[in-house]
PDB file of N, CA and C in Angstrom:
ATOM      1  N   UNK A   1     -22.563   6.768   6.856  1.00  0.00           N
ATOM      2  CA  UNK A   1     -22.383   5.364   7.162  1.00  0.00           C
ATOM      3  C   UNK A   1     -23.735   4.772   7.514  1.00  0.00           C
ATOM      4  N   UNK A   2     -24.339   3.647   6.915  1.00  0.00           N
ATOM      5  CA  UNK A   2     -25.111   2.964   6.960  1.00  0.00           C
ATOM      6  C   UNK A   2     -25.594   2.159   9.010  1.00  0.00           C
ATOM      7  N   UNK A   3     -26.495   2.643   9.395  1.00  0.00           N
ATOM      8  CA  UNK A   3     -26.935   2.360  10.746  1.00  0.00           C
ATOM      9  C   UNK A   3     -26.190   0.472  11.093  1.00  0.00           C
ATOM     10  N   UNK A   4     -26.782   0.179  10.078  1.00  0.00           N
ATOM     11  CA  UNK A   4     -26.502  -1.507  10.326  1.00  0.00           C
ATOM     12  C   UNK A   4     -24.867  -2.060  10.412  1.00  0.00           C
ATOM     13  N   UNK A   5     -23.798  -0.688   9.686  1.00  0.00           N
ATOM     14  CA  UNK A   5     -22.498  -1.123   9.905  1.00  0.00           C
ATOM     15  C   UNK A   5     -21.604  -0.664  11.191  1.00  0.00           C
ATOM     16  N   UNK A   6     -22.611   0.600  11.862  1.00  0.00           N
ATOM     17  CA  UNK A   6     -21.990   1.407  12.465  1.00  0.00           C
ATOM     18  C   UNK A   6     -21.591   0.322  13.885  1.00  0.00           C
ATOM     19  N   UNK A   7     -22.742  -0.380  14.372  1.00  0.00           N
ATOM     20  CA  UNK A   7     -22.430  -1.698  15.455  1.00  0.00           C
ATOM     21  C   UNK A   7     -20.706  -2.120  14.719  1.00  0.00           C
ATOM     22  N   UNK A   8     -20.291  -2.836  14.036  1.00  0.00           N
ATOM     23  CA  UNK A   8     -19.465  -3.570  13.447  1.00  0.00           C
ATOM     24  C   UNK A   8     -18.449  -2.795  13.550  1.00  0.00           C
ATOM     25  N   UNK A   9     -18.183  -1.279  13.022  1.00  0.00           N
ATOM     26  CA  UNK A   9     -16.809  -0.270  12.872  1.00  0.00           C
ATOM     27  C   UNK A   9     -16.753  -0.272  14.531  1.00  0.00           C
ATOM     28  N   UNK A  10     -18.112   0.447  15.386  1.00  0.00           N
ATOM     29  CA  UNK A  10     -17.648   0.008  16.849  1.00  0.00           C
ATOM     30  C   UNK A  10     -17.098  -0.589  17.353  1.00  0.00           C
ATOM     31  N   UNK A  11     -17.696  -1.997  16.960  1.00  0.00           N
ATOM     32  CA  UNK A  11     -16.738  -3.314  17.359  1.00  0.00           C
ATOM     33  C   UNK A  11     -15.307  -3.568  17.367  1.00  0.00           C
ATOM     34  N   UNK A  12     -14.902  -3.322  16.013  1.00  0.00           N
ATOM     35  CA  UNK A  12     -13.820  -3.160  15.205  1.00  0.00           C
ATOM     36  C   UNK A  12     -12.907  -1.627  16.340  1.00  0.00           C
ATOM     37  N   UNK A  13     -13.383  -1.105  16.429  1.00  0.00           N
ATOM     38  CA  UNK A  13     -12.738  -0.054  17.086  1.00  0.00           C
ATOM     39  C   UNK A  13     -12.124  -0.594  18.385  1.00  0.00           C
ATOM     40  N   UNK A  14     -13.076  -0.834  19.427  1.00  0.00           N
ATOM     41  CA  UNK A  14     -12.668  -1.206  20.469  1.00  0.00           C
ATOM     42  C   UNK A  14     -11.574  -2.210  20.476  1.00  0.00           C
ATOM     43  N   UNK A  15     -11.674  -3.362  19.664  1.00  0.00           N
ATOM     44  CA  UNK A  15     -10.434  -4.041  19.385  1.00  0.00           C
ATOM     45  C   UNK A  15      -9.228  -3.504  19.501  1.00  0.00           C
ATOM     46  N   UNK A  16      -8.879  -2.252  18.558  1.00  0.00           N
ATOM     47  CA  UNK A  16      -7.874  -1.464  17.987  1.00  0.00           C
ATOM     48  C   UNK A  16      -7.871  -0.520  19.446  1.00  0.00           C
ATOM     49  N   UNK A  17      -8.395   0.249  20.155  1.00  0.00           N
ATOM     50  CA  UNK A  17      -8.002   0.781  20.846  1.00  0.00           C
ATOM     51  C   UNK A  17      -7.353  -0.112  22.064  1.00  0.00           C
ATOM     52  N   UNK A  18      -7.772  -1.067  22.480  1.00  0.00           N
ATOM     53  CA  UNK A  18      -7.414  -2.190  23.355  1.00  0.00           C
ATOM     54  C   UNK A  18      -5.880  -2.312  22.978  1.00  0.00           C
ATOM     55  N   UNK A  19      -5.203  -2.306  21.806  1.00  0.00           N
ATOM     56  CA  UNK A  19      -4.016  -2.603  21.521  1.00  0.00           C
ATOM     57  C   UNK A  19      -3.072  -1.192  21.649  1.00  0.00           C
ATOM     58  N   UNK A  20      -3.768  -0.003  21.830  1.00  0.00           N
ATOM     59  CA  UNK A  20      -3.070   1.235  21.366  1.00  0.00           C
ATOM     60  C   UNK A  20      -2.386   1.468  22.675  1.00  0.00           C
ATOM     61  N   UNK A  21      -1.566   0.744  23.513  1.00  0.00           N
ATOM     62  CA  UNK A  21      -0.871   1.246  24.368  1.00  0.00           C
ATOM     63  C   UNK A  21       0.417   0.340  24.269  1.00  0.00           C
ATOM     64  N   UNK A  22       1.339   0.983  24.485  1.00  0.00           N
ATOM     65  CA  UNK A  22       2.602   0.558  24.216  1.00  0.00           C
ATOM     66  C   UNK A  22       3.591  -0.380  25.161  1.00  0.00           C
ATOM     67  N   UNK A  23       2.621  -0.756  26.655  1.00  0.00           N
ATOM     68  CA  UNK A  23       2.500  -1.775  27.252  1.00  0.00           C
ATOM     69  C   UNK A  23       1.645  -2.941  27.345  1.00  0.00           C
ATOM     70  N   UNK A  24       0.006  -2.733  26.920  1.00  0.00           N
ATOM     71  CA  UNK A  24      -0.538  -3.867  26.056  1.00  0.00           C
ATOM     72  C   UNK A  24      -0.070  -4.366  24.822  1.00  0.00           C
ATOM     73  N   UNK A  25       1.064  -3.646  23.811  1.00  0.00           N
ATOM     74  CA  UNK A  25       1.595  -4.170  23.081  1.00  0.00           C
ATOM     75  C   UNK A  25       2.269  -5.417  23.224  1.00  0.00           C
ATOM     76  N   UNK A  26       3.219  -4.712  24.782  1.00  0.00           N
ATOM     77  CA  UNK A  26       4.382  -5.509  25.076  1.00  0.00           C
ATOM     78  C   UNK A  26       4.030  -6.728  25.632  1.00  0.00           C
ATOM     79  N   UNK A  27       2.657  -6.829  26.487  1.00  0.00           N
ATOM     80  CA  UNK A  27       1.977  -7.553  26.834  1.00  0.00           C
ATOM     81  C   UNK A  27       1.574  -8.959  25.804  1.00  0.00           C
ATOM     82  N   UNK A  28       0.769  -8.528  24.489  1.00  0.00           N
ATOM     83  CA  UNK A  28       0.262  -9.235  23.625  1.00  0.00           C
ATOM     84  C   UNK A  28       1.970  -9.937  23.292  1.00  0.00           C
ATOM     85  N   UNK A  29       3.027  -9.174  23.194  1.00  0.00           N
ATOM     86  CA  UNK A  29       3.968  -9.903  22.574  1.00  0.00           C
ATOM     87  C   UNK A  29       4.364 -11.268  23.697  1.00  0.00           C
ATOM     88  N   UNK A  30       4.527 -11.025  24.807  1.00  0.00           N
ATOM     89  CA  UNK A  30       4.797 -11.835  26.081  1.00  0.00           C
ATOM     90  C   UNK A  30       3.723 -13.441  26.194  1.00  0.00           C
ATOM     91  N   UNK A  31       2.808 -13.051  25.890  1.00  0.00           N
ATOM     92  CA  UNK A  31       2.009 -13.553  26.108  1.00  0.00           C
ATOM     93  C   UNK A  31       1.463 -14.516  24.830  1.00  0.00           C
ATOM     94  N   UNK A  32       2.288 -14.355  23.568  1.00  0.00           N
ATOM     95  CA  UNK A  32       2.166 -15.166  22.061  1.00  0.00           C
ATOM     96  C   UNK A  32       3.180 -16.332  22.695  1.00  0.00           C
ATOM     97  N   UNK A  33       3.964 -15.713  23.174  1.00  0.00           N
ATOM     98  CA  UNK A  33       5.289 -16.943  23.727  1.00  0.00           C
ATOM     99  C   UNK A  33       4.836 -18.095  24.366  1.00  0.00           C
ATOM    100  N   UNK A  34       3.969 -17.384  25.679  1.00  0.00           N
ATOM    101  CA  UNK A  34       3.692 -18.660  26.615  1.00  0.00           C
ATOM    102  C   UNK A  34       2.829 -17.353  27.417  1.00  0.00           C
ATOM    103  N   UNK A  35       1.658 -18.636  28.032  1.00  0.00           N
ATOM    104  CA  UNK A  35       0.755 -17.523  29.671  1.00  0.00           C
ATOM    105  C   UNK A  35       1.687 -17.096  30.473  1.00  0.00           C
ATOM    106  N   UNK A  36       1.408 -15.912  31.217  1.00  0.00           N
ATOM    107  CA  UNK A  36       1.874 -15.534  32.054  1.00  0.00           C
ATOM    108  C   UNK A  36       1.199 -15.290  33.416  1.00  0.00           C
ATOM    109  N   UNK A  37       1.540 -14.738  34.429  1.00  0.00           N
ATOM    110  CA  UNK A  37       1.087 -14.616  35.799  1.00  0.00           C
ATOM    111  C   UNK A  37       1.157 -13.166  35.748  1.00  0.00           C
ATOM    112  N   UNK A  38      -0.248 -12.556  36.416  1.00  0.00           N
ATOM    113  CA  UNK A  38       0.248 -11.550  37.206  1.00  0.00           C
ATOM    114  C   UNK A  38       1.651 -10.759  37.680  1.00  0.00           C
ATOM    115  N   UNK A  39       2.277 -11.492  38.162  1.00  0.00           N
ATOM    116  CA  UNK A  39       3.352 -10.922  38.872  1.00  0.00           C
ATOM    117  C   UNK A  39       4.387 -11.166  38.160  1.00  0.00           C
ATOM    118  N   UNK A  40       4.402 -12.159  36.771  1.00  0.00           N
ATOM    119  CA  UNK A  40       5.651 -12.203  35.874  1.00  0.00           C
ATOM    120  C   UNK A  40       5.262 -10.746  35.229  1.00  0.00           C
ATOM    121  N   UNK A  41       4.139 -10.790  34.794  1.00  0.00           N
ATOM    122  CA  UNK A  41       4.048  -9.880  33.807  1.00  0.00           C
ATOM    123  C   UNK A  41       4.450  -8.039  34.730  1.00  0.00           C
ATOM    124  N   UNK A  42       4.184  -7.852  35.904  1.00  0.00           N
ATOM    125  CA  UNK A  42       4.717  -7.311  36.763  1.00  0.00           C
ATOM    126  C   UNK A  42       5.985  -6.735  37.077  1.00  0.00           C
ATOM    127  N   UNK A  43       6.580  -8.158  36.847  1.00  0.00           N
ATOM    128  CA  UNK A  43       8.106  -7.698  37.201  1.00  0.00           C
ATOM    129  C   UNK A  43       8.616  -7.256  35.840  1.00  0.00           C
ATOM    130  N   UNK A  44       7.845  -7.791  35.058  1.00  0.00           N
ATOM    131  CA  UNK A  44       8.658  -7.584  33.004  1.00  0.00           C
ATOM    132  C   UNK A  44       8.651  -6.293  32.730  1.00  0.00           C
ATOM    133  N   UNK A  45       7.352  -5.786  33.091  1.00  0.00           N
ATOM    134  CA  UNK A  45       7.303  -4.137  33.232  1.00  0.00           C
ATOM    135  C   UNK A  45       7.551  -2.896  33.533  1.00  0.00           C
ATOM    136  N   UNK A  46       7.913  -3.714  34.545  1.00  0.00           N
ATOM    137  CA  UNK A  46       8.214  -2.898  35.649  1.00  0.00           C
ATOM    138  C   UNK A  46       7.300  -1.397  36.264  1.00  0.00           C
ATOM    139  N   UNK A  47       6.168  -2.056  36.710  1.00  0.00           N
ATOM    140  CA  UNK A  47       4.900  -1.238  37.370  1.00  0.00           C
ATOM    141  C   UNK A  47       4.014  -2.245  38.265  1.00  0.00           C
ATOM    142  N   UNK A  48       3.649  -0.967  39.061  1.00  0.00           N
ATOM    143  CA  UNK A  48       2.887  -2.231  39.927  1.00  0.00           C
ATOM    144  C   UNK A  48       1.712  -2.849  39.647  1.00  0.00           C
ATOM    145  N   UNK A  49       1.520  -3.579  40.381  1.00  0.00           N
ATOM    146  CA  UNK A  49       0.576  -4.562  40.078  1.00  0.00           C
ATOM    147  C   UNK A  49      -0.741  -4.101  39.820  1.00  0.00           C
ATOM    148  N   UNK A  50      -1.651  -3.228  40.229  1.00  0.00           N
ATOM    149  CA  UNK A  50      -2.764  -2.395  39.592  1.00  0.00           C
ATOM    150  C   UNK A  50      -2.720  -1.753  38.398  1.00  0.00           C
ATOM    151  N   UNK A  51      -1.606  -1.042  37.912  1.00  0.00           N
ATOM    152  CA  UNK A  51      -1.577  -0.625  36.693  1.00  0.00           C
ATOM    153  C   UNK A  51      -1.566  -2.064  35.395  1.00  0.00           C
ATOM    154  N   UNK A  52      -0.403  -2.727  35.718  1.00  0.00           N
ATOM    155  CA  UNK A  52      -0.435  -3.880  34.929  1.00  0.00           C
ATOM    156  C   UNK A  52      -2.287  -4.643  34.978  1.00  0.00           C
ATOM    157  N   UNK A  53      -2.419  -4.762  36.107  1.00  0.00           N
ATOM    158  CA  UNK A  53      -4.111  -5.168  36.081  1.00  0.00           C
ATOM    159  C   UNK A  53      -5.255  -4.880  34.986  1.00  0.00           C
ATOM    160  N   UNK A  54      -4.913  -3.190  35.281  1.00  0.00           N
ATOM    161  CA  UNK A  54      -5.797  -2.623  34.383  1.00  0.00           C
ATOM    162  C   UNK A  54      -5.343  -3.245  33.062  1.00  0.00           C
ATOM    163  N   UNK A  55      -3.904  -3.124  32.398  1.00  0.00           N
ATOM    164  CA  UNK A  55      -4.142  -2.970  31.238  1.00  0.00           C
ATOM    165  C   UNK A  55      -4.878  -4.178  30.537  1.00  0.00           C
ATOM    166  N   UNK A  56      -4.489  -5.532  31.427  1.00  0.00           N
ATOM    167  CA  UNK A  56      -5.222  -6.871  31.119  1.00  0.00           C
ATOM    168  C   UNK A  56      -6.279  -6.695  30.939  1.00  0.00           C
ATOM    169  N   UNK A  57      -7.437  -5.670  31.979  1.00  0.00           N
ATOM    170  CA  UNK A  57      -8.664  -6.311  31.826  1.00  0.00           C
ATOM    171  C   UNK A  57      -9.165  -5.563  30.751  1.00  0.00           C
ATOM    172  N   UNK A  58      -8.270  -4.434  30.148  1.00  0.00           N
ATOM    173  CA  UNK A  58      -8.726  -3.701  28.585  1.00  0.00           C
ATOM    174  C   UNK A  58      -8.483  -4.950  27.859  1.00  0.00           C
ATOM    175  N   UNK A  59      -7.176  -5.745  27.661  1.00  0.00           N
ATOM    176  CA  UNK A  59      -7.217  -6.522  27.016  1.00  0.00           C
ATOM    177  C   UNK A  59      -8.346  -7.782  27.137  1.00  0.00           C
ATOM    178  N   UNK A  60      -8.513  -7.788  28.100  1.00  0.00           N
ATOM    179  CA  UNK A  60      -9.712  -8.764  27.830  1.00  0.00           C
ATOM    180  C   UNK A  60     -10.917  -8.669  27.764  1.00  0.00           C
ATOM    181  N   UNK A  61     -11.264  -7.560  27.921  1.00  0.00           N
ATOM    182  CA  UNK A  61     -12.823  -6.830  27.804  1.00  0.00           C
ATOM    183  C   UNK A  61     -12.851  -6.812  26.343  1.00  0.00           C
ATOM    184  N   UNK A  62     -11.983  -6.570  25.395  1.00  0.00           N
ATOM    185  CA  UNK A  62     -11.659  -6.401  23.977  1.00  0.00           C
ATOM    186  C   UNK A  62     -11.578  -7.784  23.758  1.00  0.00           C
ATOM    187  N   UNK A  63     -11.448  -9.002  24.743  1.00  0.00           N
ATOM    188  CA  UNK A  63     -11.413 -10.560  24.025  1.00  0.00           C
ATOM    189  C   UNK A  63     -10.223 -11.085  23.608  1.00  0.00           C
ATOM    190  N   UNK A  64      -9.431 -10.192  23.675  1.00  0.00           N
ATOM    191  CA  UNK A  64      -7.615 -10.861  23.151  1.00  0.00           C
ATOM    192  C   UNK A  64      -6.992 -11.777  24.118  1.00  0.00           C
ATOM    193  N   UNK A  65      -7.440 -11.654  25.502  1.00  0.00           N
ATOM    194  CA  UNK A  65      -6.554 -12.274  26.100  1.00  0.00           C
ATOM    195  C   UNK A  65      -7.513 -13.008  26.878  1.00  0.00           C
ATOM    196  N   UNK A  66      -7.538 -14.012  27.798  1.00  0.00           N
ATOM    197  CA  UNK A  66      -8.512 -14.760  28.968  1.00  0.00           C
ATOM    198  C   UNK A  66      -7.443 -15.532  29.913  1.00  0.00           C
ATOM    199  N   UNK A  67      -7.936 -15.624  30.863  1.00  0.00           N
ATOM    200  CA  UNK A  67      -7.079 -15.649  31.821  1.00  0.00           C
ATOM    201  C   UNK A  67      -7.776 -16.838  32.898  1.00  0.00           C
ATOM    202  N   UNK A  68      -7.081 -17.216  34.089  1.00  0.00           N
ATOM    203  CA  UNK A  68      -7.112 -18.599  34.361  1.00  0.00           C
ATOM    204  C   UNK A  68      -6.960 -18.403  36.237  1.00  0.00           C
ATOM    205  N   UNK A  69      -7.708 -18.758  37.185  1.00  0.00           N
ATOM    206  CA  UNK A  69      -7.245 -18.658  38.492  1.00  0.00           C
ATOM    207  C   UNK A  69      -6.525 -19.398  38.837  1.00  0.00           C
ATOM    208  N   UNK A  70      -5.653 -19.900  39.681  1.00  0.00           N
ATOM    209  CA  UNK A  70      -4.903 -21.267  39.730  1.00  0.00           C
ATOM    210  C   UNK A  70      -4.222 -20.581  41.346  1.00  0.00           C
ATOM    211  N   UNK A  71      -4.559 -21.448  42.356  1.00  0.00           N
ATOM    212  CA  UNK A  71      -4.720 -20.990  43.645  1.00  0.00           C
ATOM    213  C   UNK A  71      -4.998 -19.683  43.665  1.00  0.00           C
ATOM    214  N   UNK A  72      -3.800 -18.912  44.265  1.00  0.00           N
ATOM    215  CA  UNK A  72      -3.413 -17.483  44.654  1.00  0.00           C
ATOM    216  C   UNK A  72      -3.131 -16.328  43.251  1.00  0.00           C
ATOM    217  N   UNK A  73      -2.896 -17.483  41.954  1.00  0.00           N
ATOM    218  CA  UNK A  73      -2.179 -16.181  41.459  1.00  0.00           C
ATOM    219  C   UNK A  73      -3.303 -16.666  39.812  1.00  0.00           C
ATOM    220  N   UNK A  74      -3.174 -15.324  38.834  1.00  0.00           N
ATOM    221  CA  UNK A  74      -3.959 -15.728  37.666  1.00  0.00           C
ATOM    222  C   UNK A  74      -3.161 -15.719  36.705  1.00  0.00           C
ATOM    223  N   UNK A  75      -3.268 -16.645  35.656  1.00  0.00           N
ATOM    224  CA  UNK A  75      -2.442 -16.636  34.880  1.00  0.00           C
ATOM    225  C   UNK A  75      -3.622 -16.062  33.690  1.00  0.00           C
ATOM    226  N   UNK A  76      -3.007 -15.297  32.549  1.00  0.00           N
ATOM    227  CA  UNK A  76      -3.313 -14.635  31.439  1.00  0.00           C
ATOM    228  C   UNK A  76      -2.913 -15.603  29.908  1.00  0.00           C
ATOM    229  N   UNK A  77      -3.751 -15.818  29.102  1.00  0.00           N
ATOM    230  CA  UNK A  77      -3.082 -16.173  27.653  1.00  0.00           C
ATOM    231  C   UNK A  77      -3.678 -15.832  26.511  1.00  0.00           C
ATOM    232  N   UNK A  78      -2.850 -15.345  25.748  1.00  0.00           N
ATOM    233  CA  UNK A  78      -3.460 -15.005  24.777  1.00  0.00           C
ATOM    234  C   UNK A  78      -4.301 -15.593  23.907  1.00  0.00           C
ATOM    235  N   UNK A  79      -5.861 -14.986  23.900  1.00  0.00           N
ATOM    236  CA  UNK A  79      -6.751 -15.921  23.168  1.00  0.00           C
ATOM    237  C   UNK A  79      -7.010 -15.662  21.512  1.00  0.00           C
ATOM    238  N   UNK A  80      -6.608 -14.695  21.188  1.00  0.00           N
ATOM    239  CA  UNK A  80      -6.459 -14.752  20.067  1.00  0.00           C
ATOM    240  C   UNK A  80      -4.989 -14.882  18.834  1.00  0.00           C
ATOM    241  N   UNK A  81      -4.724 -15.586  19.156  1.00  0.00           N
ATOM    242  CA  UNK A  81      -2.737 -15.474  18.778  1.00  0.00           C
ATOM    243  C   UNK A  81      -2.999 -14.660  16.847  1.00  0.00           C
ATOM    244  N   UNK A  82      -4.143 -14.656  16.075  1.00  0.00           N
ATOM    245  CA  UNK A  82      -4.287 -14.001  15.042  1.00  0.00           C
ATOM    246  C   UNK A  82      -3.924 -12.580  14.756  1.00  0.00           C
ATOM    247  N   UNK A  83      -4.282 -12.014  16.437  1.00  0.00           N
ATOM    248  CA  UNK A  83      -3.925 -10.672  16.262  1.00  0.00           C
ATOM    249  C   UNK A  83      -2.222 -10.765  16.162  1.00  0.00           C
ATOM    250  N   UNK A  84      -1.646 -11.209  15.894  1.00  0.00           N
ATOM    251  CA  UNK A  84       0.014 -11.096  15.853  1.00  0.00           C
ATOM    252  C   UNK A  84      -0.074 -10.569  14.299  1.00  0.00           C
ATOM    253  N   UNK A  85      -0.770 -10.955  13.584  1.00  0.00           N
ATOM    254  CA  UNK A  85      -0.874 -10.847  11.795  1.00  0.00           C
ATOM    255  C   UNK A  85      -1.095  -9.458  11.890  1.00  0.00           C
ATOM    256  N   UNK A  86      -1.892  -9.254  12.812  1.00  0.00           N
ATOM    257  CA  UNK A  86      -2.065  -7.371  12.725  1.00  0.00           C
ATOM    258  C   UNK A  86      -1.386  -6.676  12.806  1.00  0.00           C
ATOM    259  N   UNK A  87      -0.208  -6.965  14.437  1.00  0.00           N
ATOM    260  CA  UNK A  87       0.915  -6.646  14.670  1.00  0.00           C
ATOM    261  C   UNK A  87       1.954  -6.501  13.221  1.00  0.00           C
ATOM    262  N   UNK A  88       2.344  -7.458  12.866  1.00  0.00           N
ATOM    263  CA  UNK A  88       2.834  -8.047  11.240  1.00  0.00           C
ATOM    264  C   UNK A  88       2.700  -6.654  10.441  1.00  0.00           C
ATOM    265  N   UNK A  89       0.969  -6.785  10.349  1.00  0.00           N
ATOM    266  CA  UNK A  89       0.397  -5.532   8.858  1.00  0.00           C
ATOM    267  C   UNK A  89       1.350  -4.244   9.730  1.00  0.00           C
ATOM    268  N   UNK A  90       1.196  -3.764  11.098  1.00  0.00           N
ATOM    269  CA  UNK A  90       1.648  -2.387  11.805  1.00  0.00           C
ATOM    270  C   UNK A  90       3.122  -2.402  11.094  1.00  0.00           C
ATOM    271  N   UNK A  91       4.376  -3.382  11.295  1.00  0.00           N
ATOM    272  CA  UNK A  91       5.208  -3.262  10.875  1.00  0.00           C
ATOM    273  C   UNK A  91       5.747  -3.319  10.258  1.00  0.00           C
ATOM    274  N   UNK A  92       4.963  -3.578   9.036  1.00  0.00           N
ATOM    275  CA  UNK A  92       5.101  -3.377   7.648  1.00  0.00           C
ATOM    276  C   UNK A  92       4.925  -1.644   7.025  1.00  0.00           C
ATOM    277  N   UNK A  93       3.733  -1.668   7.431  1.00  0.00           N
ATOM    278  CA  UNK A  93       3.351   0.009   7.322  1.00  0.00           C
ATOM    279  C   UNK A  93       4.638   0.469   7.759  1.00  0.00           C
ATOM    280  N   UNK A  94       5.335   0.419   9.146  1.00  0.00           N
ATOM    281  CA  UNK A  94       6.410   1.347   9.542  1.00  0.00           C
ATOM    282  C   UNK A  94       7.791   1.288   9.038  1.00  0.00           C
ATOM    283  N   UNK A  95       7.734  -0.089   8.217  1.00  0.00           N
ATOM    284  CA  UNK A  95       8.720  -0.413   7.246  1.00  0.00           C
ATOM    285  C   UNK A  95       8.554   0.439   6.171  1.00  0.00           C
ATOM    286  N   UNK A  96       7.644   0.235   5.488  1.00  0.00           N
ATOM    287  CA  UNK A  96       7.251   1.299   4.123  1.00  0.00           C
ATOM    288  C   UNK A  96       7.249   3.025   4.546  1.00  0.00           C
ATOM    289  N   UNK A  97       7.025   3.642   5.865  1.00  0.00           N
ATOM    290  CA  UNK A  97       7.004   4.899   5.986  1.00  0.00           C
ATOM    291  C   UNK A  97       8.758   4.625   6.070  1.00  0.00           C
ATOM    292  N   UNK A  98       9.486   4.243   6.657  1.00  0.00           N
ATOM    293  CA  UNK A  98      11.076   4.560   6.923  1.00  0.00           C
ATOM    294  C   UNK A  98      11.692   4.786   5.416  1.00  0.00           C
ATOM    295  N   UNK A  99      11.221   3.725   4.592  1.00  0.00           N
ATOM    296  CA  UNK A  99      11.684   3.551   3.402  1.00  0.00           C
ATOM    297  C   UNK A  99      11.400   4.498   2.311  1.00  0.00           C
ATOM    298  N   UNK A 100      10.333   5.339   2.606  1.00  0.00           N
ATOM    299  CA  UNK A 100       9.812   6.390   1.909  1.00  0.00           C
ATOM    300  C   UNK A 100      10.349   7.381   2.303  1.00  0.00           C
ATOM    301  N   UNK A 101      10.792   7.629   4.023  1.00  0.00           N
ATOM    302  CA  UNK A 101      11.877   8.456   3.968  1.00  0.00           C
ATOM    303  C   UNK A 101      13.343   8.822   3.694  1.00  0.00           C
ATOM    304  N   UNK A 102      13.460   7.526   3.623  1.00  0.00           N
ATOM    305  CA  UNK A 102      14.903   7.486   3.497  1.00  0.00           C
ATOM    306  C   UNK A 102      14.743   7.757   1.572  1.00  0.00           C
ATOM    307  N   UNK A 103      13.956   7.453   1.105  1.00  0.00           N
ATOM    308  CA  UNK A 103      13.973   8.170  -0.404  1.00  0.00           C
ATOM    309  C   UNK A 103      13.966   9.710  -0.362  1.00  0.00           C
ATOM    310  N   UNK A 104      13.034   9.947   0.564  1.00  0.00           N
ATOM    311  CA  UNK A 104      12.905  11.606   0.219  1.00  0.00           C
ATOM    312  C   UNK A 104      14.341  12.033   0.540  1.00  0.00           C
ATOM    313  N   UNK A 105      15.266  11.825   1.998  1.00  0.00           N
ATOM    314  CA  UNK A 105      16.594  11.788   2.286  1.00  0.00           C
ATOM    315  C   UNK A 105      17.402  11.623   0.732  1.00  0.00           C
ATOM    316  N   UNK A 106      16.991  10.390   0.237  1.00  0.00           N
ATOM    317  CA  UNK A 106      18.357  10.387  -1.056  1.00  0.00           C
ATOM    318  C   UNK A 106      18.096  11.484  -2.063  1.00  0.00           C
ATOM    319  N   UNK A 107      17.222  11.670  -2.058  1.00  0.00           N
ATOM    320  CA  UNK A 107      16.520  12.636  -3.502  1.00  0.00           C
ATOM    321  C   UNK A 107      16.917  14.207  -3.172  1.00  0.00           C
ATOM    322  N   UNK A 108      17.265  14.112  -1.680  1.00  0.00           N
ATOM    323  CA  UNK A 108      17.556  15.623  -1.209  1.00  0.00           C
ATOM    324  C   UNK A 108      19.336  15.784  -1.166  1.00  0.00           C
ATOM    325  N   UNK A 109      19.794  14.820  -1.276  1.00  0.00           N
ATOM    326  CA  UNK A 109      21.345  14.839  -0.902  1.00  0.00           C
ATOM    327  C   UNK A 109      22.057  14.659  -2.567  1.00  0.00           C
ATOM    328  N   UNK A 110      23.505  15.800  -2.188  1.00  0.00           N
ATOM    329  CA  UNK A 110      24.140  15.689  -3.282  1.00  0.00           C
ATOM    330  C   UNK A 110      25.268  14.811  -3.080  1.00  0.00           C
TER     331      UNK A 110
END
């Protein structure tokens, strides 16, 4: 791999790992709807409030999400609503693997 692309696949990486947890998922989905608070996103989860913390500030160290002080509590929104298209491409892929199994399934049954 060429020195000058390797910055860019980095880049590109961190994005993708930022999303690879299955409560920043749930997060990014919550958060396409409408901002949320701290403590909504809290109770949706059901974990406490440091764990939920963390996963935000992956998400926003990665740039997907930015977030807002407003007295006592912060509200979160999603700043990139594009990544949903990505989401989209993921469940398509998992559409096409089911469907490929369920062929190998018919091709095996009498």
């Amino acid at each position: 791999m060429e020195e000058r692309f390797r910055e860019l696949y980095e880049s590109r990486a961190k994005i993708i790992k930022a999303l690879a947890h299955p409560t920043r998922l749930f997060i990014i989905e919550e958060l396409q709807k409408h901002e949320r608070s701290v403590g909504e996103l809290t109770a949706m989860i059901r974990a406490d409030t440091s764990t939920v913390s963390k996963h935000l500030s992956v998400l926003k160290n990665a740039g997907i999400v930015a977030d807002e002080k407003r007295g006592t509590s912060i509200y979160y929104q999603l700043r990139t609503p594009c990544i949903m298209n990505f989401i989209g491409c993921i469940e398509e892929v998992l559409e096409l693997n089911a469907k490929a199994q369920m062929d190998i399934l018919k091709c095996c049954r009498k």
